[in-house]
N, C-alpha and C. Protein backbone atom coordinates (compact mmCIF):
# COMPACT_ATOMS: atom_id res chain seq x y z
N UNK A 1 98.41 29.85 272.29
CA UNK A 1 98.03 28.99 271.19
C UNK A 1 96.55 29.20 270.81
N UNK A 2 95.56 29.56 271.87
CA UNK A 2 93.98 29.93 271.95
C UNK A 2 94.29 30.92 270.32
N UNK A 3 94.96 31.66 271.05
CA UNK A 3 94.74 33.15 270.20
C UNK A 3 94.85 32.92 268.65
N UNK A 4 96.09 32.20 268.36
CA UNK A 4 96.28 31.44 267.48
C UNK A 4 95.46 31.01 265.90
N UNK A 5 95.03 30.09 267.19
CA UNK A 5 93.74 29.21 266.82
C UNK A 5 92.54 29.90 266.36
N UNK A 6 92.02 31.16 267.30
CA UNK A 6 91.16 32.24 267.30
C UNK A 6 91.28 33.02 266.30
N UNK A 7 91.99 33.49 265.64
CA UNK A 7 92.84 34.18 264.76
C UNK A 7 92.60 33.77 263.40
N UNK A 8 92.61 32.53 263.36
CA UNK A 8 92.82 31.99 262.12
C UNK A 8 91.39 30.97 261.85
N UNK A 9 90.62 30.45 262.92
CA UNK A 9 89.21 30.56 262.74
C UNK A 9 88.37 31.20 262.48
N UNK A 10 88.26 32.49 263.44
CA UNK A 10 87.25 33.38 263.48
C UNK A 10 86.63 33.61 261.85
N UNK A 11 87.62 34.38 260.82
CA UNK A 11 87.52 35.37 260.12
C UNK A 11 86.93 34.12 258.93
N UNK A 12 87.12 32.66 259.16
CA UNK A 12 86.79 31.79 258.08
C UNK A 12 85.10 31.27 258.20
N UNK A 13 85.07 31.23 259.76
CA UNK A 13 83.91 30.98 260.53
C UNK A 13 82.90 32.12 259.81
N UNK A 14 83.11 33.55 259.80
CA UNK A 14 82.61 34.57 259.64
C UNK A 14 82.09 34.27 258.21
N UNK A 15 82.97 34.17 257.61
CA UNK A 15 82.48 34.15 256.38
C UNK A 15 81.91 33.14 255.68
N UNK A 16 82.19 32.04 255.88
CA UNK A 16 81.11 30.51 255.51
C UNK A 16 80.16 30.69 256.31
N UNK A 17 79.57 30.97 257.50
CA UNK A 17 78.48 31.39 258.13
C UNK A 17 77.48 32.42 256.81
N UNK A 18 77.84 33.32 256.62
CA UNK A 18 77.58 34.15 255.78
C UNK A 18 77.29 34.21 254.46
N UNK A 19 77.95 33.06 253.96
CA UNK A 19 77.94 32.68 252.40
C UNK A 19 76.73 31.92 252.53
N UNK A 20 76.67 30.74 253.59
CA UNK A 20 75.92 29.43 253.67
C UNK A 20 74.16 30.63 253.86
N UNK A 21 74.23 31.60 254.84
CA UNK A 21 72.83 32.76 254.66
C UNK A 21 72.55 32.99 254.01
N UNK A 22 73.59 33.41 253.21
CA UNK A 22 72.75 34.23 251.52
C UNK A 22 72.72 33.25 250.80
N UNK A 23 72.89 31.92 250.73
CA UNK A 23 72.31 31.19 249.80
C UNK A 23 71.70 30.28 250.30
N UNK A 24 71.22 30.32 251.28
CA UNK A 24 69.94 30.46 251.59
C UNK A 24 68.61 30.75 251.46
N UNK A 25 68.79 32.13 251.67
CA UNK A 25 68.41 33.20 251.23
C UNK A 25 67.22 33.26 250.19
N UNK A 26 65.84 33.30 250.27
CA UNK A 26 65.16 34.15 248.81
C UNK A 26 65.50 35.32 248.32
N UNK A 27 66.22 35.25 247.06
CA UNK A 27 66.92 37.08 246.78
C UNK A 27 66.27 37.32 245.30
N UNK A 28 64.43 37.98 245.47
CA UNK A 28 64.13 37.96 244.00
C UNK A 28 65.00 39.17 243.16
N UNK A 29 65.42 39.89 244.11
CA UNK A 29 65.76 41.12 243.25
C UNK A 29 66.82 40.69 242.42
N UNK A 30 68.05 39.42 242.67
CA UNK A 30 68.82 39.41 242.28
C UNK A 30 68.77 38.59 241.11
N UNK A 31 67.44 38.07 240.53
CA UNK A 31 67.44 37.03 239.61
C UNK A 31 65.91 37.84 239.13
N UNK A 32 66.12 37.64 237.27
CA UNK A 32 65.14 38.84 236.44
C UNK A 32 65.82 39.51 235.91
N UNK A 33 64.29 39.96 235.26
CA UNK A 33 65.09 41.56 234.93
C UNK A 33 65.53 42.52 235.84
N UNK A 34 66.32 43.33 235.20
CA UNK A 34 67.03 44.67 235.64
C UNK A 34 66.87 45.48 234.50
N UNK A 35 66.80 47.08 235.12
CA UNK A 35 66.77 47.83 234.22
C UNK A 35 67.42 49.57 234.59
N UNK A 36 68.77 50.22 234.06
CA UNK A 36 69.18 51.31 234.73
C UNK A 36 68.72 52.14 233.41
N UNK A 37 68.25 53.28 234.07
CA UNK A 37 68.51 54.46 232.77
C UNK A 37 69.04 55.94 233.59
N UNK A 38 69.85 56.43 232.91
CA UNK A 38 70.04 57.33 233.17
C UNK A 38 69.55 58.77 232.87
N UNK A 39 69.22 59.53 233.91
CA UNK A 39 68.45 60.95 233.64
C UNK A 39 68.60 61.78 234.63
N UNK A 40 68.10 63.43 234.20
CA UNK A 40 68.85 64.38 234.22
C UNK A 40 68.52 64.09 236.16
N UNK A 41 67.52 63.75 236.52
CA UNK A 41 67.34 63.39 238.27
C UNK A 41 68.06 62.89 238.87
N UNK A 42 68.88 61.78 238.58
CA UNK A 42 69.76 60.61 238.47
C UNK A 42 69.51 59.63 237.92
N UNK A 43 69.82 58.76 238.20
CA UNK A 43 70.16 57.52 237.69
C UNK A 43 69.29 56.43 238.55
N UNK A 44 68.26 55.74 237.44
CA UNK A 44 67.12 55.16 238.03
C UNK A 44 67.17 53.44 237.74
N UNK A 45 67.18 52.84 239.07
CA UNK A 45 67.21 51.49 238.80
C UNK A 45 66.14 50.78 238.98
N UNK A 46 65.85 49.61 238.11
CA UNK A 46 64.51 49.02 238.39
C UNK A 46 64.55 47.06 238.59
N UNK A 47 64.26 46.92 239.03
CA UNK A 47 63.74 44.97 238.94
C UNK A 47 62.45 44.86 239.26
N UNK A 48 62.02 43.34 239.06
CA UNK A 48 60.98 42.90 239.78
C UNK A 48 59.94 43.42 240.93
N UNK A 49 60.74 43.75 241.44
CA UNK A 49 60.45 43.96 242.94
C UNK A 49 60.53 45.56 243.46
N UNK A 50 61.76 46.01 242.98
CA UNK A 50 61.46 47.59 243.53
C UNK A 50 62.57 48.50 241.99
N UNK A 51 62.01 50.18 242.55
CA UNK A 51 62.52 51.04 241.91
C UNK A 51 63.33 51.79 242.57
N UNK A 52 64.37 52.50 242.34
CA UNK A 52 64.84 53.46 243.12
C UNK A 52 65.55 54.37 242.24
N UNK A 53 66.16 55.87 242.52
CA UNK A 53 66.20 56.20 241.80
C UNK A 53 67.23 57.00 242.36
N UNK A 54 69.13 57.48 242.22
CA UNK A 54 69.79 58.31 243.28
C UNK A 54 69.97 58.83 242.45
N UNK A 55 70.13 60.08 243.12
CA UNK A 55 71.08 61.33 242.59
C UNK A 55 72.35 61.46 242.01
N UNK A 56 72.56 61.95 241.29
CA UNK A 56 74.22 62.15 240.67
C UNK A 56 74.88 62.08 242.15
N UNK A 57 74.77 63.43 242.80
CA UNK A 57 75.37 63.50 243.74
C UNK A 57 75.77 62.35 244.74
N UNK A 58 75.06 61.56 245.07
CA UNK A 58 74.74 60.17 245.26
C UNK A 58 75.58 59.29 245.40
N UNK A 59 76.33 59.49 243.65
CA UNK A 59 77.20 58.37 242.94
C UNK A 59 78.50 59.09 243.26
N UNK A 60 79.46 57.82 244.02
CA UNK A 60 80.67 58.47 244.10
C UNK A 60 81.77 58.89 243.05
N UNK A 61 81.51 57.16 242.58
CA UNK A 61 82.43 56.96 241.13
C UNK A 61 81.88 55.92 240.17
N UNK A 62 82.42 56.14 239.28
CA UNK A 62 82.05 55.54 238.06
C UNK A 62 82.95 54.61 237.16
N UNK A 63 83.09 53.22 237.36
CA UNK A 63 84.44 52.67 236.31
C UNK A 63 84.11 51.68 235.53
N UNK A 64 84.45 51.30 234.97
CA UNK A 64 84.85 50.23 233.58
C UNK A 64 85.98 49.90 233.32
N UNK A 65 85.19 48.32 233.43
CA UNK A 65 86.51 47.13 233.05
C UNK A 65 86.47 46.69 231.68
N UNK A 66 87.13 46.06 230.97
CA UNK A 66 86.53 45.28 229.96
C UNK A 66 85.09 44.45 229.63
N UNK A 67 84.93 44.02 230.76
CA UNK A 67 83.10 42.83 230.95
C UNK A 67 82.42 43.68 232.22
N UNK A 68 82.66 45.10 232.46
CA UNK A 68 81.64 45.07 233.95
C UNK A 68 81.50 46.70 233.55
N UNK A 69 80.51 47.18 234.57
CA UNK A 69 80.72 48.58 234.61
C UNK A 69 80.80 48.90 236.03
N UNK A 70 81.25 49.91 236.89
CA UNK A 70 80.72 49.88 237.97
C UNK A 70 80.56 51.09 238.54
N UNK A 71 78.91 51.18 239.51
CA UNK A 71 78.52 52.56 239.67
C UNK A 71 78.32 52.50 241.07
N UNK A 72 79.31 52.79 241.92
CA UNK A 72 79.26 53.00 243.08
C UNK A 72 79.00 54.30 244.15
N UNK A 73 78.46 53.65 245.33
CA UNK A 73 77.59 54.78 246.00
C UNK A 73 78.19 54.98 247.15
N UNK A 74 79.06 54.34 247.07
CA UNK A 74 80.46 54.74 248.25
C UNK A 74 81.48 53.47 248.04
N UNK A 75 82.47 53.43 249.14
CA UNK A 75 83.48 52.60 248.97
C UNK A 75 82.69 50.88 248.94
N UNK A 76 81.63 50.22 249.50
CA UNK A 76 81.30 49.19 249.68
C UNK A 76 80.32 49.08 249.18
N UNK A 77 79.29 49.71 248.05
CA UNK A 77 77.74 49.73 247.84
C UNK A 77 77.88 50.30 246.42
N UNK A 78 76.91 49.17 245.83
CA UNK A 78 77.21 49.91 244.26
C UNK A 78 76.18 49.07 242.83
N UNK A 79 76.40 49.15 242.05
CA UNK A 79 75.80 48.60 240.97
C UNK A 79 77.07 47.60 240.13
N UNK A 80 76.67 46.75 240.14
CA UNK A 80 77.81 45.93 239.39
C UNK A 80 76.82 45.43 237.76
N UNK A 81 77.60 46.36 236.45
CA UNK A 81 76.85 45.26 235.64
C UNK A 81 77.39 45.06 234.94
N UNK A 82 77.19 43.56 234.13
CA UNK A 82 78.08 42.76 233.38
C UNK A 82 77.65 43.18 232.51
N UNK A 83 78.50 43.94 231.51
CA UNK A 83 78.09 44.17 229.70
C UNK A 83 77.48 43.31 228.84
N UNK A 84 78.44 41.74 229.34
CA UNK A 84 78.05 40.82 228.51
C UNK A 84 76.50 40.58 228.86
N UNK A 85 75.88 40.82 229.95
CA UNK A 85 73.96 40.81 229.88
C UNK A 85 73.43 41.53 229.80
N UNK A 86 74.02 42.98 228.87
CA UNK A 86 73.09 44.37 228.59
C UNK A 86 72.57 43.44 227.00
N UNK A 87 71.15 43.59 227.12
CA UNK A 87 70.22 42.96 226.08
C UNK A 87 69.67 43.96 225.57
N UNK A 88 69.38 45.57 225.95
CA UNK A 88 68.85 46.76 225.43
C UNK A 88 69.29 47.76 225.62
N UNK A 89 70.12 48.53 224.87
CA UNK A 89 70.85 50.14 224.63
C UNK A 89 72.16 49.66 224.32
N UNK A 90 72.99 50.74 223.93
CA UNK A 90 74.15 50.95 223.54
C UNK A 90 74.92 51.43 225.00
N UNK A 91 75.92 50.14 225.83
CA UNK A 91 76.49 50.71 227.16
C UNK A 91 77.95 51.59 227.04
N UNK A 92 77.94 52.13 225.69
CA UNK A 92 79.18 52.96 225.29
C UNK A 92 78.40 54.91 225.64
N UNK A 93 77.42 54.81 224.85
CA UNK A 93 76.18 55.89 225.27
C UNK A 93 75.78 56.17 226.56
N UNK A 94 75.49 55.00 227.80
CA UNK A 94 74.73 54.74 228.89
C UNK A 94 75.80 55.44 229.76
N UNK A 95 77.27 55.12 229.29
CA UNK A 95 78.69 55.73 230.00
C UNK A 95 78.82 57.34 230.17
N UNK A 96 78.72 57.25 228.51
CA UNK A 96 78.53 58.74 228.10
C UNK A 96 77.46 60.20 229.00
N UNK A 97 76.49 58.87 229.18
CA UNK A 97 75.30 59.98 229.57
C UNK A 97 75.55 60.13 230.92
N UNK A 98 75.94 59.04 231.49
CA UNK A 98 76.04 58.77 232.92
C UNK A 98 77.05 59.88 233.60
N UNK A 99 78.09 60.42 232.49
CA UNK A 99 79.28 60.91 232.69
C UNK A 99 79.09 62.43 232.87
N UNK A 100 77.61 62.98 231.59
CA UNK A 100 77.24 64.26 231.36
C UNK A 100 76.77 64.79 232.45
N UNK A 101 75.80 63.60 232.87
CA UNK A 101 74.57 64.34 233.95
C UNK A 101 75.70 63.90 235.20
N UNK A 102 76.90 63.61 235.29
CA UNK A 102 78.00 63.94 236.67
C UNK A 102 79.01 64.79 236.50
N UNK A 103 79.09 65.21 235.59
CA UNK A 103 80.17 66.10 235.29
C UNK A 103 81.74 65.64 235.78
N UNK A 104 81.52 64.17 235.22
CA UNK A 104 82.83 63.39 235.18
C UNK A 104 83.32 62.49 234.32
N UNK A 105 84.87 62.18 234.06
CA UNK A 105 84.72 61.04 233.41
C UNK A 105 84.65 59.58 234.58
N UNK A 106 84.53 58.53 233.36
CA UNK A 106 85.32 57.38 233.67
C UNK A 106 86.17 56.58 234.29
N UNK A 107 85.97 56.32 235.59
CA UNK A 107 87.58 55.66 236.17
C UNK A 107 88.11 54.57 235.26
């Protein structure tokens, strides 16, 4: 019955532990501006706080939903951005370019 019990705690424990941290949490990067552009180096992200800048090679995949884009750097790590808060460029172009300098499309 331990096991049970163990089983069906643990994984809830884990994660309200975890939620209740990060909001907690001071997270300036995640509140501000943001800013991605894409170029022929890779693909350069910016906020408040820091710059970074990866390689095509870098980026695993690339997809779009209706409201999001998403530029991921493996299966768990990635760029999530909501269309509806692009305030500067055309994100039909940003796709486009993103696509040239990877020599891919679109998921």
């Amino acid at each position: 019955m331990a096991a049970v019990v163990w089983v069906w705690y643990w994984p809830r424990y884990v994660i309200a532990h975890a939620r209740s941290h990060m909001t907690r949490r001071e997270l300036p990067c995640l509140r501000g501006r943001h800013a991605m552009e894409a170029a022929q180096q890779g693909l350069s992200a910016e906020c408040d706080i820091t710059h970074s800048t990866e390689r095509w090679a870098g980026i695993s995949a690339v997809a779009e939903s209706a409201t999001h884009i998403f530029v991921m750097l493996n299966d768990v790590q990635g760029y999530v951005v909501p269309k509806g808060r692009v305030t500067d460029g055309d994100v039909g172009a940003f796709l486009t370019e993103m696509n040239q300098y990877r020599g891919r499309r679109t998921v």
